[in-house]
C-alpha atoms as a PDB file:
ATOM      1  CA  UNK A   1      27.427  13.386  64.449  1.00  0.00           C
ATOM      2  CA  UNK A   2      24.271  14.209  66.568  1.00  0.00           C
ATOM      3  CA  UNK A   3      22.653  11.724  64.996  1.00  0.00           C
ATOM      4  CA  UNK A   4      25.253   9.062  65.856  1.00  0.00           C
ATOM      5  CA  UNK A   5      25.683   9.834  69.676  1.00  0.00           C
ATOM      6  CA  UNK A   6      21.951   9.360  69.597  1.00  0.00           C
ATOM      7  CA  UNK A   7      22.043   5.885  68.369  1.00  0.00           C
ATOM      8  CA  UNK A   8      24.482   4.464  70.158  1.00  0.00           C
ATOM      9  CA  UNK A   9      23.014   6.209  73.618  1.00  0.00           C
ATOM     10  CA  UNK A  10      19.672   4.112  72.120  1.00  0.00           C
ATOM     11  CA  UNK A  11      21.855   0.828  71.803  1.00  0.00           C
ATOM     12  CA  UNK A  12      23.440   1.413  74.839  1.00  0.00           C
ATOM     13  CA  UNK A  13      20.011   2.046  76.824  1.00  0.00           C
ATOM     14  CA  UNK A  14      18.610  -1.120  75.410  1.00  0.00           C
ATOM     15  CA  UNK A  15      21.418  -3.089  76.224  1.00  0.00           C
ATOM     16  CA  UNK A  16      21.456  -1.907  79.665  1.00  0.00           C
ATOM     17  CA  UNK A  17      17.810  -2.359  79.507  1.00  0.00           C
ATOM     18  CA  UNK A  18      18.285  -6.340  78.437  1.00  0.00           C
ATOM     19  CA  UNK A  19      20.412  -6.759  81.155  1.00  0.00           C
ATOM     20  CA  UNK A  20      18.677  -5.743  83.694  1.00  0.00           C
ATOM     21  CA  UNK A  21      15.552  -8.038  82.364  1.00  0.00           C
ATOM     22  CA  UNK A  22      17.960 -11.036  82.318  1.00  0.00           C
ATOM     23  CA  UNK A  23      18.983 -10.709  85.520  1.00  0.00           C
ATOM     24  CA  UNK A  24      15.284 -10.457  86.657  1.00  0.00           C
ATOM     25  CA  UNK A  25      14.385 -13.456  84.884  1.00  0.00           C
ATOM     26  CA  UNK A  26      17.203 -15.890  85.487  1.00  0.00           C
ATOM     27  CA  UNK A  27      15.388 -16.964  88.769  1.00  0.00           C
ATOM     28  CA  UNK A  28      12.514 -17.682  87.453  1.00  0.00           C
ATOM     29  CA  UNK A  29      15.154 -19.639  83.962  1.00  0.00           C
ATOM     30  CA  UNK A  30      17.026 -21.330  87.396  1.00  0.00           C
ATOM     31  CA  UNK A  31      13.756 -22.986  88.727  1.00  0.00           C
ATOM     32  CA  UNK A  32      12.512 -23.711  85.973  1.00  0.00           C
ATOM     33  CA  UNK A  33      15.335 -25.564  84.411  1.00  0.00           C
ATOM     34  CA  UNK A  34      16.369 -27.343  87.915  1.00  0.00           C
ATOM     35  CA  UNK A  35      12.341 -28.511  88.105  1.00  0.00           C
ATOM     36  CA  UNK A  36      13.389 -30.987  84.866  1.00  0.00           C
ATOM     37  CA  UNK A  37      16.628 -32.508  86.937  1.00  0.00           C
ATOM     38  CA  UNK A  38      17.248 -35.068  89.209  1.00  0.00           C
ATOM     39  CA  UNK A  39      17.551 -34.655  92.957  1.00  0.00           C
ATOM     40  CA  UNK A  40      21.408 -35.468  92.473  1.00  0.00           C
ATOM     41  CA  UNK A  41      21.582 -33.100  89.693  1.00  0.00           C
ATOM     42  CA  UNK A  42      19.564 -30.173  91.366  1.00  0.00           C
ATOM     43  CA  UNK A  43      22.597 -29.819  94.055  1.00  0.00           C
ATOM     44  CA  UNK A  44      25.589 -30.631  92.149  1.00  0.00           C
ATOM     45  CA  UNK A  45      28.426 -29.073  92.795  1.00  0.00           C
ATOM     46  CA  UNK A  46      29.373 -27.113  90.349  1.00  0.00           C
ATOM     47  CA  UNK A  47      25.785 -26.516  88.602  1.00  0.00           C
ATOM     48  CA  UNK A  48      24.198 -28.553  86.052  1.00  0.00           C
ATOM     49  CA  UNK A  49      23.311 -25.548  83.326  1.00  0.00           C
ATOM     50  CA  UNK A  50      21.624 -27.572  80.214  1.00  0.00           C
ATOM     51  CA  UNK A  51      23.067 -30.241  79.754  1.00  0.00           C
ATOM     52  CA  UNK A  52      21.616 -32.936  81.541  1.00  0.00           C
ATOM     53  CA  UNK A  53      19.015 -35.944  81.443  1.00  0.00           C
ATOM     54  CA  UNK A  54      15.742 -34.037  81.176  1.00  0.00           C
ATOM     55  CA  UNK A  55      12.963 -35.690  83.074  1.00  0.00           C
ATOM     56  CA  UNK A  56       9.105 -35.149  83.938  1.00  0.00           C
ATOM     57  CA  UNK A  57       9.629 -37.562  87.029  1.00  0.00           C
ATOM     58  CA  UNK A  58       9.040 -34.018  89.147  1.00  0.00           C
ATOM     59  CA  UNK A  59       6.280 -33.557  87.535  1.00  0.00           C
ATOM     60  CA  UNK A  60       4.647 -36.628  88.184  1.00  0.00           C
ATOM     61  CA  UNK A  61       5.782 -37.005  92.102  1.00  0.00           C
ATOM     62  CA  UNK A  62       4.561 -33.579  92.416  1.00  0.00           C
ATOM     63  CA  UNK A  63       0.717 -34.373  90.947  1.00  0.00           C
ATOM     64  CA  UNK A  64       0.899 -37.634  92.407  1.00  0.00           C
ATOM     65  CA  UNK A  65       1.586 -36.399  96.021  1.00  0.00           C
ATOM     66  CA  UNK A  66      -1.129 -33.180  96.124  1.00  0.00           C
ATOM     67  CA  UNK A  67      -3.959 -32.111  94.248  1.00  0.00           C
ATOM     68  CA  UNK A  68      -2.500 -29.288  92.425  1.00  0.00           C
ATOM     69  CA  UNK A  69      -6.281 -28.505  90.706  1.00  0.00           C
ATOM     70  CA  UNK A  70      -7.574 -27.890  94.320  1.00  0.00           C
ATOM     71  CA  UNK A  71      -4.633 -25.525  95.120  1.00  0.00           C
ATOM     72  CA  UNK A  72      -5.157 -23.959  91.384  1.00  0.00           C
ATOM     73  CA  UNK A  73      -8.760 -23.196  92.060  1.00  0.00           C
ATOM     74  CA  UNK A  74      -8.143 -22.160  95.668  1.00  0.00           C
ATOM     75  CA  UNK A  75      -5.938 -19.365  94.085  1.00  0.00           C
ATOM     76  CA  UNK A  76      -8.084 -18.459  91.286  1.00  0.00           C
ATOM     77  CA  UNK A  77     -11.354 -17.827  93.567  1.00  0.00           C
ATOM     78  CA  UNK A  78      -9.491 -15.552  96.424  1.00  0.00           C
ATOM     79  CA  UNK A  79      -7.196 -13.990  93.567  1.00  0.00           C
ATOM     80  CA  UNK A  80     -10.058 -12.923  91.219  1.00  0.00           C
ATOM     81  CA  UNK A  81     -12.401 -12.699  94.536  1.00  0.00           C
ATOM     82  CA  UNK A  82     -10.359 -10.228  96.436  1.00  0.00           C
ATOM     83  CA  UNK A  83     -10.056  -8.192  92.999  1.00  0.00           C
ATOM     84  CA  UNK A  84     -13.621  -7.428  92.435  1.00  0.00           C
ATOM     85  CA  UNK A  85     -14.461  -6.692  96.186  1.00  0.00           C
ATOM     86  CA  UNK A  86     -11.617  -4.320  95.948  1.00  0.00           C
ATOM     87  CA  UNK A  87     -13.067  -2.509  93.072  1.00  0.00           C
ATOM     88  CA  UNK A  88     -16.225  -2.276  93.968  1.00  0.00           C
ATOM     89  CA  UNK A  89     -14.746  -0.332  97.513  1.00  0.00           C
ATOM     90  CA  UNK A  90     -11.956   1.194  95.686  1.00  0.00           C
ATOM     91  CA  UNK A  91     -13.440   2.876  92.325  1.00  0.00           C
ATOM     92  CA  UNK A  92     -16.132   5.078  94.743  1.00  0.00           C
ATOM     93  CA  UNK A  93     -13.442   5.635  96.681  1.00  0.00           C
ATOM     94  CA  UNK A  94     -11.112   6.982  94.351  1.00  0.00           C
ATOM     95  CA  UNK A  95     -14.099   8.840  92.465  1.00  0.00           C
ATOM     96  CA  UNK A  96     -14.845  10.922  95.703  1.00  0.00           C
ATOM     97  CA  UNK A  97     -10.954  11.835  96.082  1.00  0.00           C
ATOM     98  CA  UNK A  98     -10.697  12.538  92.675  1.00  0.00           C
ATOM     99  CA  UNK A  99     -14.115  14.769  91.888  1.00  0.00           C
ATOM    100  CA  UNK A 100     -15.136  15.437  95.865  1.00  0.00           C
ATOM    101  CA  UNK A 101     -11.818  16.661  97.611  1.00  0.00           C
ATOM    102  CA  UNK A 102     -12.497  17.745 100.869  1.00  0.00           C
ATOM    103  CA  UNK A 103      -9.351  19.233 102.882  1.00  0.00           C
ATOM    104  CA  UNK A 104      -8.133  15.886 104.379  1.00  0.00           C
ATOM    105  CA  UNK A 105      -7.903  13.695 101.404  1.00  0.00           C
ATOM    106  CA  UNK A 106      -4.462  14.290 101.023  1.00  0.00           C
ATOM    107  CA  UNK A 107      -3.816  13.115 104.460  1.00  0.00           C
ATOM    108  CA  UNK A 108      -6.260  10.085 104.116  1.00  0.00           C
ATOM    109  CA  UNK A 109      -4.224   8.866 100.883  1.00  0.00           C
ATOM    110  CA  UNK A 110      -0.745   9.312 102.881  1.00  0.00           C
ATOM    111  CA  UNK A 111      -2.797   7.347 106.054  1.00  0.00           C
ATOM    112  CA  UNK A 112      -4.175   4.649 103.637  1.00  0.00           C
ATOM    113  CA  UNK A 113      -0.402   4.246 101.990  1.00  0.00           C
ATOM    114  CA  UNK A 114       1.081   4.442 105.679  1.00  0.00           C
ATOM    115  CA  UNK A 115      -0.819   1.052 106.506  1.00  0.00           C
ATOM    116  CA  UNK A 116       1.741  -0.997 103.975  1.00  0.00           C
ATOM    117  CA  UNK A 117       4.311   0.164 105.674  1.00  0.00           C
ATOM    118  CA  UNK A 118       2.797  -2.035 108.961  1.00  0.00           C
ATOM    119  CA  UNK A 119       4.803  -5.191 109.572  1.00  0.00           C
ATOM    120  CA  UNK A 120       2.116  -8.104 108.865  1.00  0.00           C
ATOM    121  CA  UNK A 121       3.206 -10.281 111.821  1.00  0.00           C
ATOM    122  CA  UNK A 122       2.329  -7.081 114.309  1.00  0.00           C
ATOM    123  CA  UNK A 123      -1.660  -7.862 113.328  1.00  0.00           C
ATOM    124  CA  UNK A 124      -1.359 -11.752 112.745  1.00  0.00           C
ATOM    125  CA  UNK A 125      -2.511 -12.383 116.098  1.00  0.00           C
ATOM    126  CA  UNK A 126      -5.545 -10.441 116.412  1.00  0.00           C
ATOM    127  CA  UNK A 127      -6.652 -11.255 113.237  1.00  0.00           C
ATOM    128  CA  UNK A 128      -6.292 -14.920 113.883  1.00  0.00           C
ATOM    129  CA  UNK A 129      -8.532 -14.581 117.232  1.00  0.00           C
ATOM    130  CA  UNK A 130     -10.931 -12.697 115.340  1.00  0.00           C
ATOM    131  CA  UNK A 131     -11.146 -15.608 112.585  1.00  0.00           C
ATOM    132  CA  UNK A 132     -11.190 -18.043 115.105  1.00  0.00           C
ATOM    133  CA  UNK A 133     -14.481 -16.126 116.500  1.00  0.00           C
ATOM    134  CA  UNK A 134     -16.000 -15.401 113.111  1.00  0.00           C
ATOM    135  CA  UNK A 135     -15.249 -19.357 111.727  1.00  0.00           C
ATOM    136  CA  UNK A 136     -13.213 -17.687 108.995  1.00  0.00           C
ATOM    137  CA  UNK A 137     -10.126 -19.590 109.361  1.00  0.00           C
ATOM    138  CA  UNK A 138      -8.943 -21.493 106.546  1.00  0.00           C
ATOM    139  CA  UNK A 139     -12.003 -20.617 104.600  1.00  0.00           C
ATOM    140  CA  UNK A 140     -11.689 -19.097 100.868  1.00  0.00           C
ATOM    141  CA  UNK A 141     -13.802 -16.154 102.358  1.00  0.00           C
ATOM    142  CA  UNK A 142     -11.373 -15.466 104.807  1.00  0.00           C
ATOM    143  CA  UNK A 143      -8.644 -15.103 102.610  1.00  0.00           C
ATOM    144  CA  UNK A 144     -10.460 -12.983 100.152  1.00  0.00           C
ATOM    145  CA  UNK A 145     -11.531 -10.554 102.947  1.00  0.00           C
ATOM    146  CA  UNK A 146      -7.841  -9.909 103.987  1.00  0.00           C
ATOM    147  CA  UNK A 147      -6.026 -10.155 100.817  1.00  0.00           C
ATOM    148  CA  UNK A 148      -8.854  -7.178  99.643  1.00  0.00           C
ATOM    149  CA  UNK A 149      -8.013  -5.405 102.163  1.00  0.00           C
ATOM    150  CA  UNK A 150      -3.786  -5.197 102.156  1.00  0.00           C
ATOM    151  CA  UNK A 151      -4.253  -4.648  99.079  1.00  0.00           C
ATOM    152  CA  UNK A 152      -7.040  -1.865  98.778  1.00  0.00           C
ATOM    153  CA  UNK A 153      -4.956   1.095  99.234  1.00  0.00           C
ATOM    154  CA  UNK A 154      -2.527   0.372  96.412  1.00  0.00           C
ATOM    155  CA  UNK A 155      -5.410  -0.161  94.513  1.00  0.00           C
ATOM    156  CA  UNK A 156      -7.677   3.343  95.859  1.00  0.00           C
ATOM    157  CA  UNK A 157      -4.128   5.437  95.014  1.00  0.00           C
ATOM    158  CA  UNK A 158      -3.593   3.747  91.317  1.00  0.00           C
ATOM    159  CA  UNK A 159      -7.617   4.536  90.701  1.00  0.00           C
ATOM    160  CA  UNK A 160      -7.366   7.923  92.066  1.00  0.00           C
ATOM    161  CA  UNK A 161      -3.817   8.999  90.203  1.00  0.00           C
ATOM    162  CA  UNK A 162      -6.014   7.647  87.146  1.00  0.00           C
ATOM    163  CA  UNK A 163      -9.111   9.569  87.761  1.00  0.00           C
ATOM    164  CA  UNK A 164      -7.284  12.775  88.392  1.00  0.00           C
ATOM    165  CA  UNK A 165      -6.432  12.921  84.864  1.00  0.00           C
ATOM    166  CA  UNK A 166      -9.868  13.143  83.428  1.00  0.00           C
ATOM    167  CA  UNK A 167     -11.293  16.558  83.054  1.00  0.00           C
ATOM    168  CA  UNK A 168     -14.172  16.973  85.533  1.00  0.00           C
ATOM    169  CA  UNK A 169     -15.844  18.834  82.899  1.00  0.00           C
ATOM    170  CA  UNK A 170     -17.023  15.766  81.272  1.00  0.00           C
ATOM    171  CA  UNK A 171     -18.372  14.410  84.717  1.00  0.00           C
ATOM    172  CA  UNK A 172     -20.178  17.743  84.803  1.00  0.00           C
ATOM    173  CA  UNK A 173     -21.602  17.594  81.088  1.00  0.00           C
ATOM    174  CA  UNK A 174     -23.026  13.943  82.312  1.00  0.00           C
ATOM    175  CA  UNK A 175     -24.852  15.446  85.162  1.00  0.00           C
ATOM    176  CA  UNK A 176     -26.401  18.513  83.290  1.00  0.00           C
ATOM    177  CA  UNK A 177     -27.712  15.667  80.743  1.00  0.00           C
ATOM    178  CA  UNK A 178     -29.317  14.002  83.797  1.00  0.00           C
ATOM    179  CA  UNK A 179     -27.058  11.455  84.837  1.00  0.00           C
ATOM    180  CA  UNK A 180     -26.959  10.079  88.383  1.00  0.00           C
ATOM    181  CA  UNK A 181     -24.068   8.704  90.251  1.00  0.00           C
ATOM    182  CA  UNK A 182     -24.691   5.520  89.734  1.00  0.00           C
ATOM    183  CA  UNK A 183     -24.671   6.315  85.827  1.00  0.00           C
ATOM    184  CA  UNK A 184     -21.807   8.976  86.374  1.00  0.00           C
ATOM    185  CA  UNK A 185     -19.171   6.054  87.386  1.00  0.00           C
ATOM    186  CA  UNK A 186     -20.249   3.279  85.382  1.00  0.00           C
ATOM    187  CA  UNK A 187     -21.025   4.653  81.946  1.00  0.00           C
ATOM    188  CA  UNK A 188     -19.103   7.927  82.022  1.00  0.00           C
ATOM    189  CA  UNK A 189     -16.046   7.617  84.506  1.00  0.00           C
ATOM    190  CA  UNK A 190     -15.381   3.794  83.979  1.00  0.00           C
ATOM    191  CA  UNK A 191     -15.122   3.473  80.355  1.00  0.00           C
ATOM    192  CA  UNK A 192     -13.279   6.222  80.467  1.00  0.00           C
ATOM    193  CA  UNK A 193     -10.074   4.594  82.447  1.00  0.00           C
ATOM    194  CA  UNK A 194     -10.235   1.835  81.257  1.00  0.00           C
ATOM    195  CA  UNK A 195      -6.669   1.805  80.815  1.00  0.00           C
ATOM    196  CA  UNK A 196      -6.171   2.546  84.212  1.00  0.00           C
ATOM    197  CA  UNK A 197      -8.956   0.132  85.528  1.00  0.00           C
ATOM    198  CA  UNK A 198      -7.515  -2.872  83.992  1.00  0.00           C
ATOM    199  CA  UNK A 199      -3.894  -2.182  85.217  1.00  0.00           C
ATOM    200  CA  UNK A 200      -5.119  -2.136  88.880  1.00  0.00           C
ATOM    201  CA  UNK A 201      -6.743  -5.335  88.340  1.00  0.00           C
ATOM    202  CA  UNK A 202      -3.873  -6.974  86.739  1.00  0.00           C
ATOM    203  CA  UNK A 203      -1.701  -6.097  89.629  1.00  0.00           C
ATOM    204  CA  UNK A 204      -4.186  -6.859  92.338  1.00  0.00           C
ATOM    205  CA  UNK A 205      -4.258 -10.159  90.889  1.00  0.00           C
ATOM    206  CA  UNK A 206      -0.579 -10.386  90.429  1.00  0.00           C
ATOM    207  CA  UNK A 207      -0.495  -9.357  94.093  1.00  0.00           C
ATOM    208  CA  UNK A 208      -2.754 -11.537  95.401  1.00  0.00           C
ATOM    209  CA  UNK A 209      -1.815 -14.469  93.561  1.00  0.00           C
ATOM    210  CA  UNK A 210       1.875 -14.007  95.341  1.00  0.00           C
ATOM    211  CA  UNK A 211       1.074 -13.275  98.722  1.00  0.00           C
ATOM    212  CA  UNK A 212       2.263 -15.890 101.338  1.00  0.00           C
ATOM    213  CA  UNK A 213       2.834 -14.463 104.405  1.00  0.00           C
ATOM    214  CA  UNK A 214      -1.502 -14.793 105.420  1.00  0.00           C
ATOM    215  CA  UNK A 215      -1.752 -18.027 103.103  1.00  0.00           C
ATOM    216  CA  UNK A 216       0.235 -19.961 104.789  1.00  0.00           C
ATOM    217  CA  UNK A 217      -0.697 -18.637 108.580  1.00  0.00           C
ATOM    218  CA  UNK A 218      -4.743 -18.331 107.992  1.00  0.00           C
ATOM    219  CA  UNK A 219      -5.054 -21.937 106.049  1.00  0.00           C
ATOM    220  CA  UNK A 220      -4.013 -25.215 106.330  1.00  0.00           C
ATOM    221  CA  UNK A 221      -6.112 -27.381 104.087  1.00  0.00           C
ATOM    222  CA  UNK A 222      -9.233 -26.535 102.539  1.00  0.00           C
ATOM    223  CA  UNK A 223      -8.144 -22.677 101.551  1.00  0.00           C
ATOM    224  CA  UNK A 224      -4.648 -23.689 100.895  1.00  0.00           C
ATOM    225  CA  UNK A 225      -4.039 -21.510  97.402  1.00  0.00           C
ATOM    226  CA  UNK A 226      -0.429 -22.632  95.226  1.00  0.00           C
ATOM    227  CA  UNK A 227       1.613 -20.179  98.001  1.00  0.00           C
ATOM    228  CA  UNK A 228       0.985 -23.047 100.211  1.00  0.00           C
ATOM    229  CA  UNK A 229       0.918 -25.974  97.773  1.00  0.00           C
ATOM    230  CA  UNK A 230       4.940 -24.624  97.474  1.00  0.00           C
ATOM    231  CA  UNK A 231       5.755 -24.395 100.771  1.00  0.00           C
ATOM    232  CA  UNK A 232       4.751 -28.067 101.040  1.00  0.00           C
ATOM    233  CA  UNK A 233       7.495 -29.262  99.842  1.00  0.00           C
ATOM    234  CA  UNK A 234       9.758 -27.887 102.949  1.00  0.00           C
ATOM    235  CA  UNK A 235       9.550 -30.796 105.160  1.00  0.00           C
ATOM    236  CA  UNK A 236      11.527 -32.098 108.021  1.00  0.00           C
ATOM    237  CA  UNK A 237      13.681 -34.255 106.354  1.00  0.00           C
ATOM    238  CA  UNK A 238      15.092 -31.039 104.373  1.00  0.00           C
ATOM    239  CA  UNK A 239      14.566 -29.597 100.697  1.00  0.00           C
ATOM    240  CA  UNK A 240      14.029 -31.423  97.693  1.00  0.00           C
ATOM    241  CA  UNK A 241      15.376 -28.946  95.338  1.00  0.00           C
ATOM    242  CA  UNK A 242      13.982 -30.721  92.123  1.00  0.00           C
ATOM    243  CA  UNK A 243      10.534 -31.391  93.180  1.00  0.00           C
ATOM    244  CA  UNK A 244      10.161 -27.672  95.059  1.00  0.00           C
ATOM    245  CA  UNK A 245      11.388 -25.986  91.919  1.00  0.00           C
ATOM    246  CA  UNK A 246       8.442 -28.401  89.973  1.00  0.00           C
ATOM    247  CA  UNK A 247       6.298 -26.843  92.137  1.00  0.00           C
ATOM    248  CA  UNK A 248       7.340 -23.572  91.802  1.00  0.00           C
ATOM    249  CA  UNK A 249       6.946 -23.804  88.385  1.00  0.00           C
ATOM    250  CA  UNK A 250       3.565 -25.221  88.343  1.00  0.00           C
ATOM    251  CA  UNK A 251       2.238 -22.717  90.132  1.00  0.00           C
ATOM    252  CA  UNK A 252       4.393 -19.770  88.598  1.00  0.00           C
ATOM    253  CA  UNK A 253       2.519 -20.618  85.388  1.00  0.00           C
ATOM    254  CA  UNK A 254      -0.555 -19.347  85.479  1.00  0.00           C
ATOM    255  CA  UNK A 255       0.479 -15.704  86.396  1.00  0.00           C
ATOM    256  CA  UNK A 256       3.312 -15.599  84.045  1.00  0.00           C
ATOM    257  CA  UNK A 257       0.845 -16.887  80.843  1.00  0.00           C
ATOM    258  CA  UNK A 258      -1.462 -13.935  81.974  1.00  0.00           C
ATOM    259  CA  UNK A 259       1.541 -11.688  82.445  1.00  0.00           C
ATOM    260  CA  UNK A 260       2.771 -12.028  78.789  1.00  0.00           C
ATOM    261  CA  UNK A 261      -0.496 -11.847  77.106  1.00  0.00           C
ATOM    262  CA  UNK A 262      -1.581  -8.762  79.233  1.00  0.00           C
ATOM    263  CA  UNK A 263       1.607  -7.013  78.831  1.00  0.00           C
ATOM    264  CA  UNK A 264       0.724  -4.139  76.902  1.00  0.00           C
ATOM    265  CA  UNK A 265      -2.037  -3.318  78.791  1.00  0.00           C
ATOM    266  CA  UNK A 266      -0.677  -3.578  81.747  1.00  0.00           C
ATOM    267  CA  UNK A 267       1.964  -1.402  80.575  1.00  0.00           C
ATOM    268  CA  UNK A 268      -0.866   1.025  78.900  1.00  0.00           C
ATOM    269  CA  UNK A 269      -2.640   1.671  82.456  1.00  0.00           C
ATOM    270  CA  UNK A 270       0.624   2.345  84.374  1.00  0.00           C
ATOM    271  CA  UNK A 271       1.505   4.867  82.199  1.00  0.00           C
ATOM    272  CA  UNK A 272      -1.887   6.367  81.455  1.00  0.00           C
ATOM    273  CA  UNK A 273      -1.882  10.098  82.234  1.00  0.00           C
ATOM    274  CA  UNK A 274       1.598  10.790  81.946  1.00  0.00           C
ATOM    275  CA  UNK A 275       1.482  12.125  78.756  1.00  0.00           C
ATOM    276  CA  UNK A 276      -1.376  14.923  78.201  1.00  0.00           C
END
């Protein structure tokens, strides 16, 4: 009898658990079904599901109209730039938190969490003046700089939860065997969280592959990642539902391949340390 209730509170979990992904996903099933319909078909009334006349013509408008390579490699070079200048800032960071607690880190972690909670558009403007100065607008560099740093404290917090979870005694051994700090994080502490490592970097990427809000108000040309490349198909003369949700999909692609193939680790690192 135990045995029974057990199974069918399993079923039931993963059912609940299937729904709950299908909901999440039938956006991103929407947009990428309405990218392969006509204009007409995109806002018919009621919905086209899957039966219609599939067509590439999307497709072909879209990589006819813009240079969707530029707007790939845009967002590949500030995605994967603003991840390695985070970790180079953030793993020393989250080392001295973890192994060097003084009696504010606490408070700096809560402070350094506190600054997502800042409405972007209450810093736009300074920031833009101070690009303006530096030359920095719609530049690659730019971009880089700010996506690394909205995004560093997510990343310092995920390092240090990870870090806490190795015994310092190891760190210790290391240093009685005469290992320096500069050997300490990269051949002892880094291999070490791995797990943990490669999570934060997957969803710094994820993060800063996404973000729109200073892509689209810090460029307008030559930085313009795929955030922008969508929004380009908003235009005065109203929405072209089809070719927007082409788009979308084009430039959806990339993160979702890496998504699916870096599943398990991803899941791996968020979970690493919950279980001792």
């Amino acid at each position: 009898m135990a045995r029974s209730v057990t199974t069918q509170r399993k079923t039931l979990n993963t059912a609940i658990a299937w729904g709950i992904g299908l909901v999440l996903f039938f956006p991103i099933l929407w947009t990428i079904l309405t990218s392969f319909k006509t204009e007409a078909q995109a806002i018919a009334d009621p919905p086209v599901w899957f039966f219609f006349d599939w067509t590439l013509e999307n497709y072909r408008v879209v990589q006819e109209r813009s240079n969707y390579s530029r707007f790939l490699w845009n967002s590949i070079i500030i995605a994967g730039g603003s991840t390695i200048l985070g970790m180079i800032i953030a793993i020393p960071a989250a080392w001295s938190m973890a192994f060097v607690p003084s009696n504010r880190t606490k408070d700096i972690l809560l402070w350094m969490l506190s600054t997502k909670m800042l409405p972007a558009v209450g810093v736009l403007y300074p920031i833009y003046l101070i690009f303006i100065q530096l030359g920095l607008l719609d530049t690659r560099i730019g971009l880089t700089i700010v996506l690394m740093l909205i995004n560093l404290p997510i990343m310092v917090w995920m390092l240090y939860t990870y870090f806490k979870e190795i015994p310092g005694e190891i760190l210790e051994a290391a240093r009685m065997d005469g290992a320096g700090l500069r050997e300490e994080i990269l051949y002892v502490l880094t291999p070490m969280a791995i797990p943990g490592i490669a999570s934060t970097v997957l969803l710094n990427i994820i993060l800063a592959w996404n973000e729109a809000f200073w892509t689209l108000n810090l460029t307008a040309a030559r930085a313009a990642p795929l955030t922008a490349f969508i929004a380009s198909y908003s235009s005065p003369e109203g929405l072209f539902y089809a070719k927007l949700s082409a788009a979308s999909t084009m430039a959806i692609a990339p993160i979702l391949i890496l998504g699916w193939f870096s599943q398990k680790q991803l899941v791996r690192g968020l979970t690493f340390g919950a279980v001792k």
